[in-house]
C-alpha atoms as a PDB file:
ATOM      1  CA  UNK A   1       0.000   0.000   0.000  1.00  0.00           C
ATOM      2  CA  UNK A   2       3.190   2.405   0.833  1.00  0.00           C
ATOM      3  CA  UNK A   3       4.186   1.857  -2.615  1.00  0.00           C
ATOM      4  CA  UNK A   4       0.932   2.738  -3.963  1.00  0.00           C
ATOM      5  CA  UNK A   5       1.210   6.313  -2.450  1.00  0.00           C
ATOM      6  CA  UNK A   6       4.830   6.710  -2.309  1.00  0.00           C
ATOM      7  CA  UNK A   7       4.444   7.519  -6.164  1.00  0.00           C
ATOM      8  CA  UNK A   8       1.290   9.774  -5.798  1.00  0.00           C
ATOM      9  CA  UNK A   9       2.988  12.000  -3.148  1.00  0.00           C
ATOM     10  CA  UNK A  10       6.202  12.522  -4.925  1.00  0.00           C
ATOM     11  CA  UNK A  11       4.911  12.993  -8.340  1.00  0.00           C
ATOM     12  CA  UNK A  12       2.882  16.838  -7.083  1.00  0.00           C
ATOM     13  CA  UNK A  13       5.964  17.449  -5.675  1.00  0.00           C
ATOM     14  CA  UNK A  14       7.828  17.255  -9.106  1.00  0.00           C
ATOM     15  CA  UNK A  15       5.269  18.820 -11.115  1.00  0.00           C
ATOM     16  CA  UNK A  16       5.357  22.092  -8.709  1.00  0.00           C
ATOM     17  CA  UNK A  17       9.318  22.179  -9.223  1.00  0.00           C
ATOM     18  CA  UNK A  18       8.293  22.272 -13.037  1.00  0.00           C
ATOM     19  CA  UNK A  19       6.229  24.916 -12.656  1.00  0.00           C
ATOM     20  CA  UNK A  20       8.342  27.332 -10.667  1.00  0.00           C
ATOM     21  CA  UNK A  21      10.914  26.619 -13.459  1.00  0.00           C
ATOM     22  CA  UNK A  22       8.246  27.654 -15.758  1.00  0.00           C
ATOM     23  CA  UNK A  23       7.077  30.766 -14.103  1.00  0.00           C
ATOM     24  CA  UNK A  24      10.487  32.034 -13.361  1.00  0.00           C
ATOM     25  CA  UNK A  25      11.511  32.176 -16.671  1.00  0.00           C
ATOM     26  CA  UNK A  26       8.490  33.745 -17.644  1.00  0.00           C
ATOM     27  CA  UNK A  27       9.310  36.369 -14.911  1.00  0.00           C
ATOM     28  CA  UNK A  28      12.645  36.801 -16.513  1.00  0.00           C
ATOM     29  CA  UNK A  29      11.549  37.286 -19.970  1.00  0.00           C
ATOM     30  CA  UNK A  30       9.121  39.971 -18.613  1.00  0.00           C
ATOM     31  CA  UNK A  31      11.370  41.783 -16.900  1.00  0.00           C
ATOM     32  CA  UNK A  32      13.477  41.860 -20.051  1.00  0.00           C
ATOM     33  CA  UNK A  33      10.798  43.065 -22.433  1.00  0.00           C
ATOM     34  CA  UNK A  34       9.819  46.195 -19.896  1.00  0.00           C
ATOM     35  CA  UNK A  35      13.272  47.328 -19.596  1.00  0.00           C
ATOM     36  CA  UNK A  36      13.764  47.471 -23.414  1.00  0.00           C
ATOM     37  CA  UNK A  37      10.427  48.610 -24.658  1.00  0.00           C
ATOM     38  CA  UNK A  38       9.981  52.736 -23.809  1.00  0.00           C
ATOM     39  CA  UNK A  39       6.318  54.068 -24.128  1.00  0.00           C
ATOM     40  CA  UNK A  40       6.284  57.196 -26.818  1.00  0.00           C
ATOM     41  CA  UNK A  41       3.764  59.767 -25.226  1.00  0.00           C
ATOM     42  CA  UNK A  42       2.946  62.536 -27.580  1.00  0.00           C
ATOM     43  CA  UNK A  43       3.147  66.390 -26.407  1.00  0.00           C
ATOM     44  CA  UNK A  44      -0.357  68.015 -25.667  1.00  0.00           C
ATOM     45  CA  UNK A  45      -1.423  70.534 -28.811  1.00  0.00           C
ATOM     46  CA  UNK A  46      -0.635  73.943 -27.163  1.00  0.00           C
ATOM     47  CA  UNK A  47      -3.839  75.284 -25.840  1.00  0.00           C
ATOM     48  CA  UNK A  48      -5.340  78.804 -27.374  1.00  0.00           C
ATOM     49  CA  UNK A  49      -6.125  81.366 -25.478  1.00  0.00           C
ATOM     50  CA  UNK A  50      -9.229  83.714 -26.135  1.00  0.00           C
ATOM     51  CA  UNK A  51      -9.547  87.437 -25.288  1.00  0.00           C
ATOM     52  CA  UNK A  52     -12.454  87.800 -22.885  1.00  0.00           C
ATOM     53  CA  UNK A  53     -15.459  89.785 -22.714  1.00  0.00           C
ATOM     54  CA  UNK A  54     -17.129  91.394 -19.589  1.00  0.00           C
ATOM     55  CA  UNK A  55     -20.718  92.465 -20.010  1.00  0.00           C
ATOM     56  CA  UNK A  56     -21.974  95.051 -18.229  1.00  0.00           C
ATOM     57  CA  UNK A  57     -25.306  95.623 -18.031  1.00  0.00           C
ATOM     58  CA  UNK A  58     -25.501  99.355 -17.019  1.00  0.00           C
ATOM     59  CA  UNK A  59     -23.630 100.574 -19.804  1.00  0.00           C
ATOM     60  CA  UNK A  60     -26.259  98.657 -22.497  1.00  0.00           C
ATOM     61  CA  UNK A  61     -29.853  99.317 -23.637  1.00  0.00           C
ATOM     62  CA  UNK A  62     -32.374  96.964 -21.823  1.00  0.00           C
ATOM     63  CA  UNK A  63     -33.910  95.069 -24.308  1.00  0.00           C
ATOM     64  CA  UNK A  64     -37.230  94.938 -22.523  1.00  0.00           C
ATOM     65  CA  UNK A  65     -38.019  98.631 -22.156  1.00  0.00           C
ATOM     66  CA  UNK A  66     -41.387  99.732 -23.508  1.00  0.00           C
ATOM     67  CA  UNK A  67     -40.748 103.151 -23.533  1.00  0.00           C
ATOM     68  CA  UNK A  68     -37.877 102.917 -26.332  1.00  0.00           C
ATOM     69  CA  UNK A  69     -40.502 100.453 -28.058  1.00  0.00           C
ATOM     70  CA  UNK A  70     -43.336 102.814 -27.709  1.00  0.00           C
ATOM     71  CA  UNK A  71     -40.928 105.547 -29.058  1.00  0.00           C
ATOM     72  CA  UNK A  72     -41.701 105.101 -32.949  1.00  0.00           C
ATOM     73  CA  UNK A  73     -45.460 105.776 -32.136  1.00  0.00           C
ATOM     74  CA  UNK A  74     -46.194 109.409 -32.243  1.00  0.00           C
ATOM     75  CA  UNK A  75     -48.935 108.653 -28.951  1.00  0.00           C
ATOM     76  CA  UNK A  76     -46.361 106.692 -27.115  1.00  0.00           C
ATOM     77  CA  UNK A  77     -49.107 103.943 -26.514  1.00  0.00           C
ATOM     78  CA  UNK A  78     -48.355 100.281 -28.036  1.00  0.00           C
ATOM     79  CA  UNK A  79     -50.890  99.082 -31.084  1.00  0.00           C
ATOM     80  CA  UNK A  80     -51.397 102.781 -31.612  1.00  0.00           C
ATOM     81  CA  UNK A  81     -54.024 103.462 -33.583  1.00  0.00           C
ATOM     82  CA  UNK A  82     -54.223 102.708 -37.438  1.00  0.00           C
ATOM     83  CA  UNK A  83     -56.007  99.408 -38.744  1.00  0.00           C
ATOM     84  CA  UNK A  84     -57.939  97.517 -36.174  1.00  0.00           C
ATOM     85  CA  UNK A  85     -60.217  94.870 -35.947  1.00  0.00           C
ATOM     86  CA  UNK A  86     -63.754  95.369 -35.753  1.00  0.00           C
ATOM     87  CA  UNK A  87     -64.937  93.025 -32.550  1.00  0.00           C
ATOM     88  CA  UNK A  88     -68.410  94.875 -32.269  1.00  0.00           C
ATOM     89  CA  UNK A  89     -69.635  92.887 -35.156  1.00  0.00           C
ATOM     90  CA  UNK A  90     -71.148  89.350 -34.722  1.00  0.00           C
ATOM     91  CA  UNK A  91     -68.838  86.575 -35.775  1.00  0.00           C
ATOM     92  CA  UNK A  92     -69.415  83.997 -38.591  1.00  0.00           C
ATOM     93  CA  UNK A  93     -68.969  79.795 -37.849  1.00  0.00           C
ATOM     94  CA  UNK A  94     -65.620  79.696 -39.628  1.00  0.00           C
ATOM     95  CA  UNK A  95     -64.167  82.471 -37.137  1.00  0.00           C
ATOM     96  CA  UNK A  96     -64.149  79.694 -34.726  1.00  0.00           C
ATOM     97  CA  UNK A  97     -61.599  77.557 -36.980  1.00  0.00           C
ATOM     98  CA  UNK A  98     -57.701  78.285 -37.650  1.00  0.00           C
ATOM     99  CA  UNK A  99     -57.054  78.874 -41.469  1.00  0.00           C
ATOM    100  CA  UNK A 100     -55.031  75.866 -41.650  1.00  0.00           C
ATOM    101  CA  UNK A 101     -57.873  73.572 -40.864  1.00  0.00           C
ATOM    102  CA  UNK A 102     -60.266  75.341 -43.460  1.00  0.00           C
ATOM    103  CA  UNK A 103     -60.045  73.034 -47.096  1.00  0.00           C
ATOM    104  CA  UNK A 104     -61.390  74.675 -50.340  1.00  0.00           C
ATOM    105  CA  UNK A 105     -63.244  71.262 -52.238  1.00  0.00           C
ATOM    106  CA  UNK A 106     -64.822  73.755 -55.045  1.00  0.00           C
ATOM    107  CA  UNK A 107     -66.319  76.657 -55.938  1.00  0.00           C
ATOM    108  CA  UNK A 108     -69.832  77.115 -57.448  1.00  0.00           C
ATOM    109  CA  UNK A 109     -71.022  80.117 -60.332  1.00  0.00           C
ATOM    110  CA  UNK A 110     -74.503  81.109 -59.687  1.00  0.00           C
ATOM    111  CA  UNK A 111     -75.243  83.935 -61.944  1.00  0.00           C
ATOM    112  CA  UNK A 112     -72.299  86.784 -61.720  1.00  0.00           C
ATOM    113  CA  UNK A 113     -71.626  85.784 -58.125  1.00  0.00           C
ATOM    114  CA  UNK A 114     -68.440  83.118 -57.125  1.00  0.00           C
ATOM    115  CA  UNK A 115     -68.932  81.078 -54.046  1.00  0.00           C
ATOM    116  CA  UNK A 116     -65.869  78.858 -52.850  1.00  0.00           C
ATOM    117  CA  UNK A 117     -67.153  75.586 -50.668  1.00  0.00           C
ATOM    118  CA  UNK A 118     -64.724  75.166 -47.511  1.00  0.00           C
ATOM    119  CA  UNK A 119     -64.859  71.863 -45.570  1.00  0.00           C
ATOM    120  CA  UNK A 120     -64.543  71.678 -41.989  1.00  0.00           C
ATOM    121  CA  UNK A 121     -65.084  68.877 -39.604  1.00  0.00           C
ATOM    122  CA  UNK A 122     -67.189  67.147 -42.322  1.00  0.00           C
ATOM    123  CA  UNK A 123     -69.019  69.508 -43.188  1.00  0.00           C
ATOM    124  CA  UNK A 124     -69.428  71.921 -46.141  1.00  0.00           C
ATOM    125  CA  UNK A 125     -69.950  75.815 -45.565  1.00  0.00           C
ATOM    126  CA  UNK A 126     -70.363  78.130 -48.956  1.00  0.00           C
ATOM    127  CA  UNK A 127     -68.612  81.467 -48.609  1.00  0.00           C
ATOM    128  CA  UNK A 128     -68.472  84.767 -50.733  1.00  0.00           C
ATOM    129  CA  UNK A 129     -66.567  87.716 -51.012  1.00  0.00           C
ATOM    130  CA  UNK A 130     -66.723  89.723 -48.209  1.00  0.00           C
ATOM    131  CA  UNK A 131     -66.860  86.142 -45.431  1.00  0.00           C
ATOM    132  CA  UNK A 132     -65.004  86.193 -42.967  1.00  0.00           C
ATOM    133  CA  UNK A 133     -63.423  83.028 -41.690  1.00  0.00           C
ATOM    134  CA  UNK A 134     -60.227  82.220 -39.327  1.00  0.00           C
ATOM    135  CA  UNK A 135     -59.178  82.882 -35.809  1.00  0.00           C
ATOM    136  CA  UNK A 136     -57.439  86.267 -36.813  1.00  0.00           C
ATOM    137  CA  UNK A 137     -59.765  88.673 -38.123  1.00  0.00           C
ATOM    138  CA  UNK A 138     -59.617  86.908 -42.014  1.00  0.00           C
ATOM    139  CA  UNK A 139     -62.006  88.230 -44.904  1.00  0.00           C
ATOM    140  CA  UNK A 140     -62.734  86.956 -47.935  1.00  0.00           C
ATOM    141  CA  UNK A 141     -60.909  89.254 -50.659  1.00  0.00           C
ATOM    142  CA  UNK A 142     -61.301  86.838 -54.109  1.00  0.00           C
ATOM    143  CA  UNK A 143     -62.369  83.447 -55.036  1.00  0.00           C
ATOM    144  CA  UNK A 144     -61.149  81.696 -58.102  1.00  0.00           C
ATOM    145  CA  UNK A 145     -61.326  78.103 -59.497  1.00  0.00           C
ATOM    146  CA  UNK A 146     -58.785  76.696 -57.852  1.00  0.00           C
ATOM    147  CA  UNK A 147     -57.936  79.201 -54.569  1.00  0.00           C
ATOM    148  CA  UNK A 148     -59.859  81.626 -52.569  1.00  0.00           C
ATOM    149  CA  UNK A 149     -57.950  84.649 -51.088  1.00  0.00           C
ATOM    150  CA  UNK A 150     -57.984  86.285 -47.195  1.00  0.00           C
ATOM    151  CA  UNK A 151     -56.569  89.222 -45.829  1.00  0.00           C
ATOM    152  CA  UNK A 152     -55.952  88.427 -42.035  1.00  0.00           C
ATOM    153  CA  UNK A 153     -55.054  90.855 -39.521  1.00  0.00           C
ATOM    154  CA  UNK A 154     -52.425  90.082 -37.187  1.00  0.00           C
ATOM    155  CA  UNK A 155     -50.760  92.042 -34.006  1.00  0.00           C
ATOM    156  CA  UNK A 156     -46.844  92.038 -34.553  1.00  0.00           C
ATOM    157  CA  UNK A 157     -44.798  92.928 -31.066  1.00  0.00           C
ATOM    158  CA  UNK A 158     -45.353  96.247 -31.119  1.00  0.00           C
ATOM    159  CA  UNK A 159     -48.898  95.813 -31.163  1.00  0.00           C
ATOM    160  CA  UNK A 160     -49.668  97.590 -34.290  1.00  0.00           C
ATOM    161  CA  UNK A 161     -52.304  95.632 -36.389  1.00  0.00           C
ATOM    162  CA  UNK A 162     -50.812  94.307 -39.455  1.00  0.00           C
ATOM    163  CA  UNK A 163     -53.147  92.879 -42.792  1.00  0.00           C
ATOM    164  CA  UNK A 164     -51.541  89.460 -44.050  1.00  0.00           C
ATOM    165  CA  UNK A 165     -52.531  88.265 -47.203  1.00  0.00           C
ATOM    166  CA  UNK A 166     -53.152  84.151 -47.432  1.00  0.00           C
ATOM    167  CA  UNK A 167     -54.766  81.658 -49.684  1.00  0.00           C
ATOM    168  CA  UNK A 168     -56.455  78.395 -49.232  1.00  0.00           C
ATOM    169  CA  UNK A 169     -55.966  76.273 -52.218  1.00  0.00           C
ATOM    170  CA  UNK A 170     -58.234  73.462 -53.969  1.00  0.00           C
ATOM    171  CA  UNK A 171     -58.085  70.320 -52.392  1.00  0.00           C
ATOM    172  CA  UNK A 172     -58.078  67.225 -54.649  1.00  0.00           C
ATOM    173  CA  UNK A 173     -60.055  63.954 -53.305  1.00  0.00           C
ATOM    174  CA  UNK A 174     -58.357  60.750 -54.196  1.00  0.00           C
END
């Protein structure tokens, strides 16, 4: 039985002899390579330099001063006077609709007088010259074949009431 085990506990003790041979040259060969090899860093791009700027506010305008706003209007009062809406007259269904939701499907010749036929919300409303329609003040100015033509009025910053001429072209059902 001794000879049985004899072998079995001297052969581990071999093998780890082996190893350490192993290892240490290993260790040697590493040692070597680190010495000889020399990393190459490259230098850092020089870094610009920028002139700065100091902003002070007391020596600038304030951009949020209504006077100097106000100035160009002879009243000094913003939305001076000039074109305005008229609100005391009573508004028509397609006020209640933006102009980008109105669609022209027609138009219809009864006698001398043009009539363009605007969908909205699945319905059909007829409108003439003179209509108004659209969330900003818009009036019927023309209607053709293929387009009918508003003149909006819109506030710009000021507050002055500005007329804005759009169209609302012929929509084709596929």
């Amino acid at each position: 039985m001794i000879r049985r085990l004899l072998p079995a506990m001297v052969l581990p003790l071999l093998l780890s002899a082996c190893e350490e041979q192993a290892n240490s040259t290993l260790k040697q060969w590493m040692v070597q390579t680190k010495r000889d090899i020399k990393p190459q860093v490259q230098a850092l791009p020089q870094a610009e330099t920028f002139a700065s700027f100091q902003y002070i506010a007391a020596e600038r305008a304030d951009p949020f001063d209504t006077k100097k706003l106000a100035a160009g209007f002879g009243d000094g009062t913003l939305g001076g006077g000039g074109l305005q809406p008229d609100r005391q007259r009573s508004r028509e269904p397609l006020e209640n609709y933006p102009l980008d939701s109105l669609k022209m499907v027609g138009s219809i010749r009864r006698s001398a007088q043009v009539m363009g036929l605007i969908e909205v919300d699945k319905f059909i409303f007829q409108v003439r010259q003179g209509s108004h329609l659209g969330q900003n003040y818009g009036k019927v100015v023309a209607i053709a074949e293929d387009a009918i033509l508003v003149d909006e009025m819109v506030q710009d910053a000021n507050g002055s009431w500005l007329m804005r001429r759009a169209q609302i072209a012929l929509q084709e059902k596929r």
